[in-house]
N, C-alpha and C. Protein backbone atom coordinates (compact mmCIF):
# COMPACT_ATOMS: atom_id res chain seq x y z
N UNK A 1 110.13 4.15 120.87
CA UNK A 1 110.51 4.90 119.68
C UNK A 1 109.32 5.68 119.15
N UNK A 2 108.11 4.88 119.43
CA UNK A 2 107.06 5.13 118.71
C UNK A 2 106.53 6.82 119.67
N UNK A 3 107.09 6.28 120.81
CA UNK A 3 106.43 7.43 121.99
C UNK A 3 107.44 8.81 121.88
N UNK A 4 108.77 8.31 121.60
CA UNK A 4 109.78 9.98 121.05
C UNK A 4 109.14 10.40 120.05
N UNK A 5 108.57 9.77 118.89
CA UNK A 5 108.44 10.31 117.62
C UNK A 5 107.20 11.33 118.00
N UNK A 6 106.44 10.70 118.69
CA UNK A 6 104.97 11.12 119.03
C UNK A 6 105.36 12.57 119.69
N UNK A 7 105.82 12.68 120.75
CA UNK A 7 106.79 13.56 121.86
C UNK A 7 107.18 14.89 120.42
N UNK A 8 108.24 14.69 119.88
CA UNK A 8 108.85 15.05 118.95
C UNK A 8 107.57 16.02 117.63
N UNK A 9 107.33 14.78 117.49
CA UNK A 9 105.33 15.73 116.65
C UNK A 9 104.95 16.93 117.18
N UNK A 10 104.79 16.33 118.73
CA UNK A 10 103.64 17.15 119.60
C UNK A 10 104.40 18.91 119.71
N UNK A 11 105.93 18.49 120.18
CA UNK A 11 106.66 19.94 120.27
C UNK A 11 106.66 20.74 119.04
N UNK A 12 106.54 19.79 117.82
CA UNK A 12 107.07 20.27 116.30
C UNK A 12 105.54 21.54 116.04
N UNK A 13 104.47 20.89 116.69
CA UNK A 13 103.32 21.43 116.28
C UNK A 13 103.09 22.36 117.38
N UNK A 14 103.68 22.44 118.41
CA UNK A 14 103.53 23.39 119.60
C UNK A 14 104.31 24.51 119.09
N UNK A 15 105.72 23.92 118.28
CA UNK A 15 106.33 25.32 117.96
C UNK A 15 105.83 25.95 116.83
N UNK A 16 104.85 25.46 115.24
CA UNK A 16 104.42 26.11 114.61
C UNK A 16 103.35 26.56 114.96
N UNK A 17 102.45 26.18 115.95
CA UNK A 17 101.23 26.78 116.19
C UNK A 17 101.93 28.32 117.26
N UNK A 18 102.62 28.06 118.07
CA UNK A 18 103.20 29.67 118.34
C UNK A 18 103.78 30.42 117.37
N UNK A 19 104.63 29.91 116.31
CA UNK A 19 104.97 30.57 115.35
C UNK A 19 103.36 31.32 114.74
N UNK A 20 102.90 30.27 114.26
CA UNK A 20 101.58 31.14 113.65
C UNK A 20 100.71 31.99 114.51
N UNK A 21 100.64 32.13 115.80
CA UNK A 21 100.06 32.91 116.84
C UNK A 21 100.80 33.97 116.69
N UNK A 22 102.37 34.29 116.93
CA UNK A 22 103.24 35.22 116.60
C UNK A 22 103.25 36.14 115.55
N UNK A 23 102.69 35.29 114.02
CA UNK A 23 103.01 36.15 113.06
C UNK A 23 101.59 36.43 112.68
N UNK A 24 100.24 36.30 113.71
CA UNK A 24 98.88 36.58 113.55
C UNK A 24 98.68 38.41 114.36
N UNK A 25 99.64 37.96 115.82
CA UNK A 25 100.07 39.38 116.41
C UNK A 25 100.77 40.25 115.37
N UNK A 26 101.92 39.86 114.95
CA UNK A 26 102.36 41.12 114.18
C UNK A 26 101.54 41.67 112.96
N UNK A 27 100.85 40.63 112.55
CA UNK A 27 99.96 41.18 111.54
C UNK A 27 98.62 42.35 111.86
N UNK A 28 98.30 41.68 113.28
CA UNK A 28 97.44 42.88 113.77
C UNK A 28 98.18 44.07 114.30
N UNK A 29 99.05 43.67 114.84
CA UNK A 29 100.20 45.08 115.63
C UNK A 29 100.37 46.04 114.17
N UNK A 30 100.33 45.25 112.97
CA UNK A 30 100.65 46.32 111.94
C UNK A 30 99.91 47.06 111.45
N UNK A 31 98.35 46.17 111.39
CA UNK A 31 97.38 46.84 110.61
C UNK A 31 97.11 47.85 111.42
N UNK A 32 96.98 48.04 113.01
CA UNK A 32 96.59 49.09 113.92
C UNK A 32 97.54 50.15 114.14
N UNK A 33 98.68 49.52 113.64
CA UNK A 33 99.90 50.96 113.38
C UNK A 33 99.36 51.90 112.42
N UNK A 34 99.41 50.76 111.13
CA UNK A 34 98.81 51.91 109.65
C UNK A 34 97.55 52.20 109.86
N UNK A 35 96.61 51.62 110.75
CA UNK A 35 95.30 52.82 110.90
C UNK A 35 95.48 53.94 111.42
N UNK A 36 96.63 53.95 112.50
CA UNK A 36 96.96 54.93 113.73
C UNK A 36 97.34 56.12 112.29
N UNK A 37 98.31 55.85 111.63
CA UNK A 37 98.79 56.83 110.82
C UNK A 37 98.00 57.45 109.72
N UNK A 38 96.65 56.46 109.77
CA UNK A 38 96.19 56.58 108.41
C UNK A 38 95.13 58.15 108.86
N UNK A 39 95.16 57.59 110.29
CA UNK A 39 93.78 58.69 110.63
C UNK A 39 94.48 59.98 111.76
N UNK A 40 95.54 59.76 112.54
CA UNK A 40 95.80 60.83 112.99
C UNK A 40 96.57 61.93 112.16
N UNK A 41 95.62 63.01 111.42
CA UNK A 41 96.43 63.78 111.42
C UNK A 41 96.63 65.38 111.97
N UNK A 42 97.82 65.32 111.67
CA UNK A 42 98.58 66.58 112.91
C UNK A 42 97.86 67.97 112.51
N UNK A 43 97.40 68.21 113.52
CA UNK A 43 96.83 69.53 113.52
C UNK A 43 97.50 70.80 113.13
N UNK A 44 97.35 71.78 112.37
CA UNK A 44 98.28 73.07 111.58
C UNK A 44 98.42 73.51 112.62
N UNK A 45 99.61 74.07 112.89
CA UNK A 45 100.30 74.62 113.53
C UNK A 45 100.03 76.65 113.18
N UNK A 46 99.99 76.82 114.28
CA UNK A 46 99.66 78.50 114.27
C UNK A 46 100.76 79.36 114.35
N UNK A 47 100.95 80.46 113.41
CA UNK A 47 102.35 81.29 114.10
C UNK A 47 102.16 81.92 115.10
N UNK A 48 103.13 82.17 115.32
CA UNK A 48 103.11 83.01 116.48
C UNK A 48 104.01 84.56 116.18
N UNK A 49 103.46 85.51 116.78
CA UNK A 49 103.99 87.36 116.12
C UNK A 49 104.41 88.23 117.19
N UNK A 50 105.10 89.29 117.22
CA UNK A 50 105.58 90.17 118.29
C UNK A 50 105.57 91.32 117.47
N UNK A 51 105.34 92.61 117.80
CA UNK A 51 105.69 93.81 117.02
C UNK A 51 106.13 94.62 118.33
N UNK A 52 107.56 95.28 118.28
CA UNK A 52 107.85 96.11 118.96
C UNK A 52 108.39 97.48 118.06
N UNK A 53 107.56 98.85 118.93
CA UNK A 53 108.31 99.99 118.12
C UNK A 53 108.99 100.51 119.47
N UNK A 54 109.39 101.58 118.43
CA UNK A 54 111.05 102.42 119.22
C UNK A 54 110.87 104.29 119.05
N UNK A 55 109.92 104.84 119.82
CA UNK A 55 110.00 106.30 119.45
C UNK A 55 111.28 107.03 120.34
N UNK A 56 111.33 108.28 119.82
CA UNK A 56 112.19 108.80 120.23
C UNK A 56 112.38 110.11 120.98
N UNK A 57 112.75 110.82 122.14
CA UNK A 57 112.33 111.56 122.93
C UNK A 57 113.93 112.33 122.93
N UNK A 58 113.93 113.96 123.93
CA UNK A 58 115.04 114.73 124.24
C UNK A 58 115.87 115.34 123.45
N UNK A 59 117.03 115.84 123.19
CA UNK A 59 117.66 116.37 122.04
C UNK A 59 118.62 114.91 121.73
N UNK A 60 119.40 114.80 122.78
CA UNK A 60 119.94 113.00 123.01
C UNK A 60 119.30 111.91 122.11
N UNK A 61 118.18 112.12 121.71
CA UNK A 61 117.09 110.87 121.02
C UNK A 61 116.94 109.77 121.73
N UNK A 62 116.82 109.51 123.07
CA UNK A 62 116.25 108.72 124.01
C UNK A 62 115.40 107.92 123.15
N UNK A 63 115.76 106.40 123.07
CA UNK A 63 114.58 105.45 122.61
C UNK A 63 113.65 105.38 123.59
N UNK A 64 112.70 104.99 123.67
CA UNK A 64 111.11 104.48 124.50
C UNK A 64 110.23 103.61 123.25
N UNK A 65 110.46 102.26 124.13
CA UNK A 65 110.30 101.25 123.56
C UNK A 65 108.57 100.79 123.72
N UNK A 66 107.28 100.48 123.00
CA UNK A 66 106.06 99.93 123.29
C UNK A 66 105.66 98.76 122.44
N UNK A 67 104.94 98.03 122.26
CA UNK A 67 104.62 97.37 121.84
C UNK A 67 102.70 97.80 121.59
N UNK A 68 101.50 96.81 121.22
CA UNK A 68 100.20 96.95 121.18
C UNK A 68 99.57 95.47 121.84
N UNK A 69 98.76 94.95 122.64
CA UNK A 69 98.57 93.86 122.95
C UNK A 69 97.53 93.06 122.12
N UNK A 70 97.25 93.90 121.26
CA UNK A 70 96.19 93.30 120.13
C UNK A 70 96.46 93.80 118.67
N UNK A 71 97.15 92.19 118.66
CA UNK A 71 97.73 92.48 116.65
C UNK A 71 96.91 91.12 116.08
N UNK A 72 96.06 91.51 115.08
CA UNK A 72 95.88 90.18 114.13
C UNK A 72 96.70 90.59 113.02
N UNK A 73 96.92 88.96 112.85
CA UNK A 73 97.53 88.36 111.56
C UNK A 73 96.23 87.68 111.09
N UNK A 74 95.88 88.14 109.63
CA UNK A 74 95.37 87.55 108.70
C UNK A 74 95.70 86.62 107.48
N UNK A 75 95.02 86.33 107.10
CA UNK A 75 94.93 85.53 105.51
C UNK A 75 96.80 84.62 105.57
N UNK A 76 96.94 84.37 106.34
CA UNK A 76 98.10 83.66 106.12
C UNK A 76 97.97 82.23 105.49
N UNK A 77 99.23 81.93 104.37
CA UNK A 77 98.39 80.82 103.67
C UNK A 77 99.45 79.75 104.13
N UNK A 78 98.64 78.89 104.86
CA UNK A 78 99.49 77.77 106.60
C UNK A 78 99.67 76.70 105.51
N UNK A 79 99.30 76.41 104.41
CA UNK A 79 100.07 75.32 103.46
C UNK A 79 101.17 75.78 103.10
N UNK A 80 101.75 77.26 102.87
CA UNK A 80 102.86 77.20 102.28
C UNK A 80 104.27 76.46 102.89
N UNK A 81 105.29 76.42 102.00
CA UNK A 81 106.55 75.49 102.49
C UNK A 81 107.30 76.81 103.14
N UNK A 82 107.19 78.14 102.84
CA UNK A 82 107.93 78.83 103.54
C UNK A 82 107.83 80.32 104.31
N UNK A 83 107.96 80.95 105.17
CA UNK A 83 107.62 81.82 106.26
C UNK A 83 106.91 82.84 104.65
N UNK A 84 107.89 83.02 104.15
CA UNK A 84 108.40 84.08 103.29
C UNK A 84 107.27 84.09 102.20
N UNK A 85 106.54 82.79 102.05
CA UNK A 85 105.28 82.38 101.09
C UNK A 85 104.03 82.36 101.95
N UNK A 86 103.83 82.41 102.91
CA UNK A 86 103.41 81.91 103.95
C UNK A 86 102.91 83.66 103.99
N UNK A 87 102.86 84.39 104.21
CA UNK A 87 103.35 86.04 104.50
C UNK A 87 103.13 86.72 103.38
N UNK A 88 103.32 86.26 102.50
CA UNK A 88 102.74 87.51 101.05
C UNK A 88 101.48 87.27 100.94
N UNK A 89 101.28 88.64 100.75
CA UNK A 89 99.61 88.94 100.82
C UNK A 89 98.87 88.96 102.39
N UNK A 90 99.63 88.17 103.17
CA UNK A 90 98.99 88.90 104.50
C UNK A 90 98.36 89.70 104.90
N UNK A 91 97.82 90.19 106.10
CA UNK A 91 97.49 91.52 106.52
C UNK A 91 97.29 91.30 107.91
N UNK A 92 97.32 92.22 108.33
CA UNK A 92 97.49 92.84 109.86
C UNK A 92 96.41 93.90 110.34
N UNK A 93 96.24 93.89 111.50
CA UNK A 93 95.39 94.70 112.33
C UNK A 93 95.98 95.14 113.58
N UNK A 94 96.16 96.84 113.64
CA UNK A 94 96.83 96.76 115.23
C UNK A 94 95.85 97.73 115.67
N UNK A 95 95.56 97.43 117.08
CA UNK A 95 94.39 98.14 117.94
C UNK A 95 94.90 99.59 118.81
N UNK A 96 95.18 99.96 118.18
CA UNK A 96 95.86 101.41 119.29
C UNK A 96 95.69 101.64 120.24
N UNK A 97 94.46 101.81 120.71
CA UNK A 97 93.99 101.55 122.19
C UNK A 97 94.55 100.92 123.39
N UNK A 98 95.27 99.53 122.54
CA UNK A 98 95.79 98.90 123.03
C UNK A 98 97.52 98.93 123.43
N UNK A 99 97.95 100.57 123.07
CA UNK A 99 99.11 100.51 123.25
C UNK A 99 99.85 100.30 124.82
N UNK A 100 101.13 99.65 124.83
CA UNK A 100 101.78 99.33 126.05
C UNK A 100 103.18 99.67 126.24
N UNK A 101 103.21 100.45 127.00
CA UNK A 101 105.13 100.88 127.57
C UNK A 101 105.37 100.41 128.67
N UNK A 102 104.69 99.48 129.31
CA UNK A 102 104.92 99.32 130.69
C UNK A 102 104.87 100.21 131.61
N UNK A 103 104.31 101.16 131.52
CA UNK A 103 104.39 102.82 132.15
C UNK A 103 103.25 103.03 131.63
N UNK A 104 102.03 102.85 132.86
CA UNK A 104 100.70 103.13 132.97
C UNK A 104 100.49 104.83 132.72
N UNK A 105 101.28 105.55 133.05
CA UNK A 105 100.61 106.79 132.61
C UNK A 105 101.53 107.76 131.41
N UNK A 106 102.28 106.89 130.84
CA UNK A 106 102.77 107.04 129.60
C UNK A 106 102.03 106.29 128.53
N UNK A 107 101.18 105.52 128.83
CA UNK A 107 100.35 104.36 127.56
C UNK A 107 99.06 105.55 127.76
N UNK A 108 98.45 106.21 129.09
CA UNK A 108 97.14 106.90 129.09
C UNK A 108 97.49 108.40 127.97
N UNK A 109 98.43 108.92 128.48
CA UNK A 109 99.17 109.85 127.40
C UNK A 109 98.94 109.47 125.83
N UNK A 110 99.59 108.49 125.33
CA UNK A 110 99.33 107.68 124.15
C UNK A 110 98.33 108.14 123.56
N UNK A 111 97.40 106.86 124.09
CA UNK A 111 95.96 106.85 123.51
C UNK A 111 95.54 108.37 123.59
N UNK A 112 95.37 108.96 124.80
CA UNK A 112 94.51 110.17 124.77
C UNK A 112 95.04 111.45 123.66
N UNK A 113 96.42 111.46 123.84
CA UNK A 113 97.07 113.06 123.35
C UNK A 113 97.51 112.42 121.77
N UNK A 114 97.76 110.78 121.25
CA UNK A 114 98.40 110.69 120.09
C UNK A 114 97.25 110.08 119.71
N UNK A 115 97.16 108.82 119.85
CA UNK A 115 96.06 107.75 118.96
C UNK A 115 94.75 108.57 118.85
N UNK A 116 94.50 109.34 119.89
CA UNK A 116 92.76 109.38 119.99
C UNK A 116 92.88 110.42 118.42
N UNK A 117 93.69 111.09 118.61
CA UNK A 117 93.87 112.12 117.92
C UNK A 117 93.76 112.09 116.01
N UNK A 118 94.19 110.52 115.78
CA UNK A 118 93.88 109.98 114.37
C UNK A 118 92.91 109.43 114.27
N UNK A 119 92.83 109.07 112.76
CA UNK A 119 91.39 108.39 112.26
C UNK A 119 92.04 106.94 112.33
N UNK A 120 90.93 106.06 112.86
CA UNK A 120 91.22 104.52 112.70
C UNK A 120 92.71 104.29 113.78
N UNK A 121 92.28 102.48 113.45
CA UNK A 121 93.79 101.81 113.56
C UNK A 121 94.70 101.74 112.59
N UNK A 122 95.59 100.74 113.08
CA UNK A 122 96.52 100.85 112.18
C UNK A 122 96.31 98.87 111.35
N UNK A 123 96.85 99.61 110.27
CA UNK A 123 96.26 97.86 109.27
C UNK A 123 97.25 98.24 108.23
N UNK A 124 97.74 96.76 107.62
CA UNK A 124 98.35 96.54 106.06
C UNK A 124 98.51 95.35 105.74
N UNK A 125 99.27 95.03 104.64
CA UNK A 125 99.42 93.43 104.25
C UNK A 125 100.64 93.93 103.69
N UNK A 126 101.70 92.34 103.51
CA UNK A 126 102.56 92.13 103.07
C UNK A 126 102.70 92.07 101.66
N UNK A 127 103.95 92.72 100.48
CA UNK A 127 104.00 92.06 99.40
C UNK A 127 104.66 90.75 99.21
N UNK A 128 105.54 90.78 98.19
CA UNK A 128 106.26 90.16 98.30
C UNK A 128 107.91 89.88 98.57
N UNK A 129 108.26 88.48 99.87
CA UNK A 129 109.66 88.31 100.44
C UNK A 129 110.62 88.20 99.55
N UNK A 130 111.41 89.09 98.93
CA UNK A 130 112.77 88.64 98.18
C UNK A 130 113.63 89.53 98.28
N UNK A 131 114.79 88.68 98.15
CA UNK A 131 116.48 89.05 98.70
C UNK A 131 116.15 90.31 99.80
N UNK A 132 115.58 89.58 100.64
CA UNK A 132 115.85 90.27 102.21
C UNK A 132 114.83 91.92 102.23
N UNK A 133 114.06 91.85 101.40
CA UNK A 133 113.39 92.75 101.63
C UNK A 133 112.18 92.95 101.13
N UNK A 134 110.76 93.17 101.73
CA UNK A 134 109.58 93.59 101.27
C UNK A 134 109.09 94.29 101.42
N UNK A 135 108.34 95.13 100.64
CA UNK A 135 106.91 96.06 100.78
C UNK A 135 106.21 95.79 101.80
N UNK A 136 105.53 96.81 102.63
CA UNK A 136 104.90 96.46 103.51
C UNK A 136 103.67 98.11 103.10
N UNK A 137 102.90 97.70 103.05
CA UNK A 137 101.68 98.59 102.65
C UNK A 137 101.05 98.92 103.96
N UNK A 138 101.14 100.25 104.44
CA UNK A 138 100.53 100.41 105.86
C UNK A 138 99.55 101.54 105.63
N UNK A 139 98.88 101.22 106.54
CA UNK A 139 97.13 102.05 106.93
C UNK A 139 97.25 103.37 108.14
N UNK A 140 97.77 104.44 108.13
CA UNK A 140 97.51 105.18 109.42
C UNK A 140 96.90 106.19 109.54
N UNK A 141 96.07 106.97 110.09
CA UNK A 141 95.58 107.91 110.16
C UNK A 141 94.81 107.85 108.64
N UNK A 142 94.63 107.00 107.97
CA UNK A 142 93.76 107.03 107.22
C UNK A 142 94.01 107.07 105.80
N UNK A 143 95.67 107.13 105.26
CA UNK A 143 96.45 107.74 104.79
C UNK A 143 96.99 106.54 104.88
N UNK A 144 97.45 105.69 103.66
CA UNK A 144 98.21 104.27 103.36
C UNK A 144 99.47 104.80 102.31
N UNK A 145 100.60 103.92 102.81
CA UNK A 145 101.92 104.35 102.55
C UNK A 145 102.38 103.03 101.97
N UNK A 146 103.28 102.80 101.01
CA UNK A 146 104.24 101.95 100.98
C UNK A 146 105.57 101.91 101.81
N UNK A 147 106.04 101.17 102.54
CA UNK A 147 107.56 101.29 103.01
C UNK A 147 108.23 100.21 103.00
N UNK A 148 109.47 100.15 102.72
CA UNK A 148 110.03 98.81 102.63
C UNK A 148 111.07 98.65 104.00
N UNK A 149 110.71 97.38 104.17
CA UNK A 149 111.37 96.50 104.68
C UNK A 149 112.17 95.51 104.97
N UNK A 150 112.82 95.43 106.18
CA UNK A 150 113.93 94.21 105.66
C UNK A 150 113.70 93.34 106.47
N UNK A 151 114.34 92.16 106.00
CA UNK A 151 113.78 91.02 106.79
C UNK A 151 115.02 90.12 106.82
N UNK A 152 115.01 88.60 107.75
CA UNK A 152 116.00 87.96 107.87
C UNK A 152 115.21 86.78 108.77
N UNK A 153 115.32 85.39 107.74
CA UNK A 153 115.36 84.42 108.05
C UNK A 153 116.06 83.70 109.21
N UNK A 154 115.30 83.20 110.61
CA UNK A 154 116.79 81.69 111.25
C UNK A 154 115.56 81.39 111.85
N UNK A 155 116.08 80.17 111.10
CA UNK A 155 115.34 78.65 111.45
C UNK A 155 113.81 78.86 111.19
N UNK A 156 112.72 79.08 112.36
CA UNK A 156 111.80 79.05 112.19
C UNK A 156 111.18 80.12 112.17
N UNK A 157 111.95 81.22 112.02
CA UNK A 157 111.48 83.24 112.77
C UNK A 157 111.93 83.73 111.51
N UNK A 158 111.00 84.52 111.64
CA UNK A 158 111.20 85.59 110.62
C UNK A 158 111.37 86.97 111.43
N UNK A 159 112.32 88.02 110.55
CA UNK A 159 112.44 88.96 111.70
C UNK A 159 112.53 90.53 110.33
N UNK A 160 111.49 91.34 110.88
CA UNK A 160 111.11 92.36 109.87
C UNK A 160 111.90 93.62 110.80
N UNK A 161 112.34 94.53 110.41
CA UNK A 161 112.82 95.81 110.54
C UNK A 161 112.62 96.85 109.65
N UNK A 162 112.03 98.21 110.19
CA UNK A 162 111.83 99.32 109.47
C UNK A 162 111.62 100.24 110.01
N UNK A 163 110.90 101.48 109.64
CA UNK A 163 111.32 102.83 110.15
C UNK A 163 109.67 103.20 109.30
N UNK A 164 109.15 104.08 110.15
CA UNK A 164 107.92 105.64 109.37
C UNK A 164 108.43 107.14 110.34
N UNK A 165 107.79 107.74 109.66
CA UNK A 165 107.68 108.95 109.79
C UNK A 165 106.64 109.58 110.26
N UNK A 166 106.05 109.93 111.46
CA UNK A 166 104.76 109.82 111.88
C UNK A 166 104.07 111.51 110.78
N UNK A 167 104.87 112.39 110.63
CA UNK A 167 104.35 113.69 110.06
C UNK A 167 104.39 113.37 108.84
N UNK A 168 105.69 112.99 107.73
CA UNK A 168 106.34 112.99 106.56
C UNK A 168 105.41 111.83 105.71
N UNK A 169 105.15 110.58 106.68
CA UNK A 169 104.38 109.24 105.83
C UNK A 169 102.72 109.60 106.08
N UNK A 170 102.34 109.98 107.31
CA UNK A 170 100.79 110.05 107.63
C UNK A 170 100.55 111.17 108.16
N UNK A 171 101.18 112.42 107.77
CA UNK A 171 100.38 113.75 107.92
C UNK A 171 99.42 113.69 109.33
N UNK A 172 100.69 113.06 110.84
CA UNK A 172 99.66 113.22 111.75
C UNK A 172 100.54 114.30 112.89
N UNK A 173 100.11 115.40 112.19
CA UNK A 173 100.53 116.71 112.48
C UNK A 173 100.26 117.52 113.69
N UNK A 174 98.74 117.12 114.00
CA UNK A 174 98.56 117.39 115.02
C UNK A 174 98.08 116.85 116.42
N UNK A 175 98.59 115.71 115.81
CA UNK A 175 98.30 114.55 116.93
C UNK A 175 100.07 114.38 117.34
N UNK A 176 100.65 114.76 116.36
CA UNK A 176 102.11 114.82 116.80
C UNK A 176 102.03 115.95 117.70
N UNK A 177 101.66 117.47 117.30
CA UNK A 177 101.80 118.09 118.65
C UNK A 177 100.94 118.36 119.65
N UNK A 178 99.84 117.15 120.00
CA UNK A 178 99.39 116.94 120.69
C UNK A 178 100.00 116.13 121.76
N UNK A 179 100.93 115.42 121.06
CA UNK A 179 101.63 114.25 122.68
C UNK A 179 102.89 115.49 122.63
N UNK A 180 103.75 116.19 121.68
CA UNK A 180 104.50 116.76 122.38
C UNK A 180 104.31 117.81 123.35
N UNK A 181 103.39 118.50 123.37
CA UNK A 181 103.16 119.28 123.90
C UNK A 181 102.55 118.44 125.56
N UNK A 182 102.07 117.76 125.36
CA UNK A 182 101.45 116.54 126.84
C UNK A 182 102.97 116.53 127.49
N UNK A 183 103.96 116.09 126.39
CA UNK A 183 105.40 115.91 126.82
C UNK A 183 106.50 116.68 127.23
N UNK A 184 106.05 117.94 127.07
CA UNK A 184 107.34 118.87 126.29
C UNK A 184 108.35 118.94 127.23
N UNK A 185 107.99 118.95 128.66
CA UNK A 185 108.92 119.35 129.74
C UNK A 185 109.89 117.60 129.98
N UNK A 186 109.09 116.79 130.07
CA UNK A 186 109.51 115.14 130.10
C UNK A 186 110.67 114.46 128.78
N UNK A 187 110.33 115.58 127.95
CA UNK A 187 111.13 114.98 126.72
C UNK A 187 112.14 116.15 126.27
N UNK A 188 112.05 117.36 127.36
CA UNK A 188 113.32 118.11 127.25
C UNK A 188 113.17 119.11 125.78
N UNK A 189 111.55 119.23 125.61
CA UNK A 189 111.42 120.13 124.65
C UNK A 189 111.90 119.51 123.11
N UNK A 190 112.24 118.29 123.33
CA UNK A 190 112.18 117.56 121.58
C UNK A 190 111.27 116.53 121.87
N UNK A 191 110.87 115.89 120.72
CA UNK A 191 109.66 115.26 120.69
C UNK A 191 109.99 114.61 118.97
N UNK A 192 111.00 113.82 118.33
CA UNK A 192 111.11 112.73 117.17
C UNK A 192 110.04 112.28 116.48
N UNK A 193 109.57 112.83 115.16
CA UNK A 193 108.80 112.18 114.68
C UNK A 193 108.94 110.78 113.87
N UNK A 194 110.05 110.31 113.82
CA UNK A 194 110.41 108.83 112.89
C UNK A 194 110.33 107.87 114.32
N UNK A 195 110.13 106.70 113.79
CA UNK A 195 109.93 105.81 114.89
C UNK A 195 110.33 104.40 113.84
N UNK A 196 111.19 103.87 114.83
CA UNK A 196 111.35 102.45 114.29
C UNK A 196 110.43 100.82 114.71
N UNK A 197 110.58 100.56 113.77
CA UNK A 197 109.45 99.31 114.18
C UNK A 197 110.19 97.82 113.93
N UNK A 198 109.98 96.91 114.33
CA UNK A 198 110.74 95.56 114.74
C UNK A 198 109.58 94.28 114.85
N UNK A 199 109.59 93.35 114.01
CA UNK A 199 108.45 92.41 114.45
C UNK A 199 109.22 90.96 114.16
N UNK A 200 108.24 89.94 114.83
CA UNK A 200 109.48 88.76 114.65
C UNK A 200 107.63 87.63 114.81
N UNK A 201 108.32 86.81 113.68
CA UNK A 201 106.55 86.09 112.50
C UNK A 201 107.42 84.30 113.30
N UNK A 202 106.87 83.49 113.99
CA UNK A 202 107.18 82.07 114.10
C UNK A 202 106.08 81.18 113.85
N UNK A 203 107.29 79.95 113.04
CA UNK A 203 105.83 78.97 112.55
C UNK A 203 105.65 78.48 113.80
């Protein structure tokens, strides 16, 4: 009797001493969780930008679509809660030089007969996003314009649409008939000075 009871002890203390081994692990499994959380934190996330324009060529108005391969985004403020807060006051830098049609001797045209032909790049900042439309303050030829813009929220993109006037907004008169004239026979003797522009902002 004396030897069950003993038996009986020995398991009683085998099972609280694993119990207390058990709840010594979870106590460390926890504290090394909440350090894990206490110290990793997540690195800001960068947006990401596209700007595509749309000029226009022929009597037809043929689009011809380019983009620039060097755009900064500035001063963006990466605490805000939204694209739209996130984006006012911005500013931008586009490198002309850098223009691209996919058509190597339509981008040499570009630069040489249009861009070379103005002062500077092109630069502005954002005002402010509300009910679907903002100011956008642009830099060209040396000569800064207001134009507004529209915009449209999904999910994580922001998506801007607008329109200039390369003669009417920046008086670039003769850098305009400098590419038409490079063009005149290719574009059927018209040559569009408004051009539409398209950009799309992701957190």
């Amino acid at each position: 009797m004396k030897k069950s009871f003993l038996a009986l002890a020995l398991i009683g203390a085998f099972a609280i001493s694993c119990g207390e081994k058990k709840d010594a692990n979870t106590e460390t499994t926890t504290e090394t969780t909440t350090e894990q959380v206490e110290t990793e934190v997540p690195a800001a996330k960068e947006l990401t930008y596209s700007m595509e324009w749309t000029a226009f060529k022929t009597p037809k108005k043929v689009g011809v679509k380019g983009t620039f391969s060097s755009i900064k985004l500035n001063e963006v403020k990466a605490d805000a809660a939204t694209l739209e807060e996130a984006l006012k006051g911005a500013s931008f830098v586009v490198e002309t030089a850098t223009v691209s049609t996919n058509d190597a001797g339509r981008d040499e045209k570009l630069k040489a007969e249009f861009f070379a032909k103005m002062v500077g790049n092109i630069s502005g900042f954002f005002g402010e996003f509300k009910d679907g439309k903002v100011i956008v303050n642009l830099t060209m030829n040396g000569i800064s314009k207001e134009k507004e813009f529209t915009y449209t929220v999904e999910g994580d993109a922001l998506k801007l649409n607008g329109a200039i006037d390369i003669i009417a907004d920046f008086t670039a008169q003769s850098a305009f008939d400098s590419l038409h004239a490079a063009c005149k026979d290719l574009h059927e003797g018209k040559t569009w000075s408004d051009v539409e522009i398209s950009a799309e902002i992701k957190k």
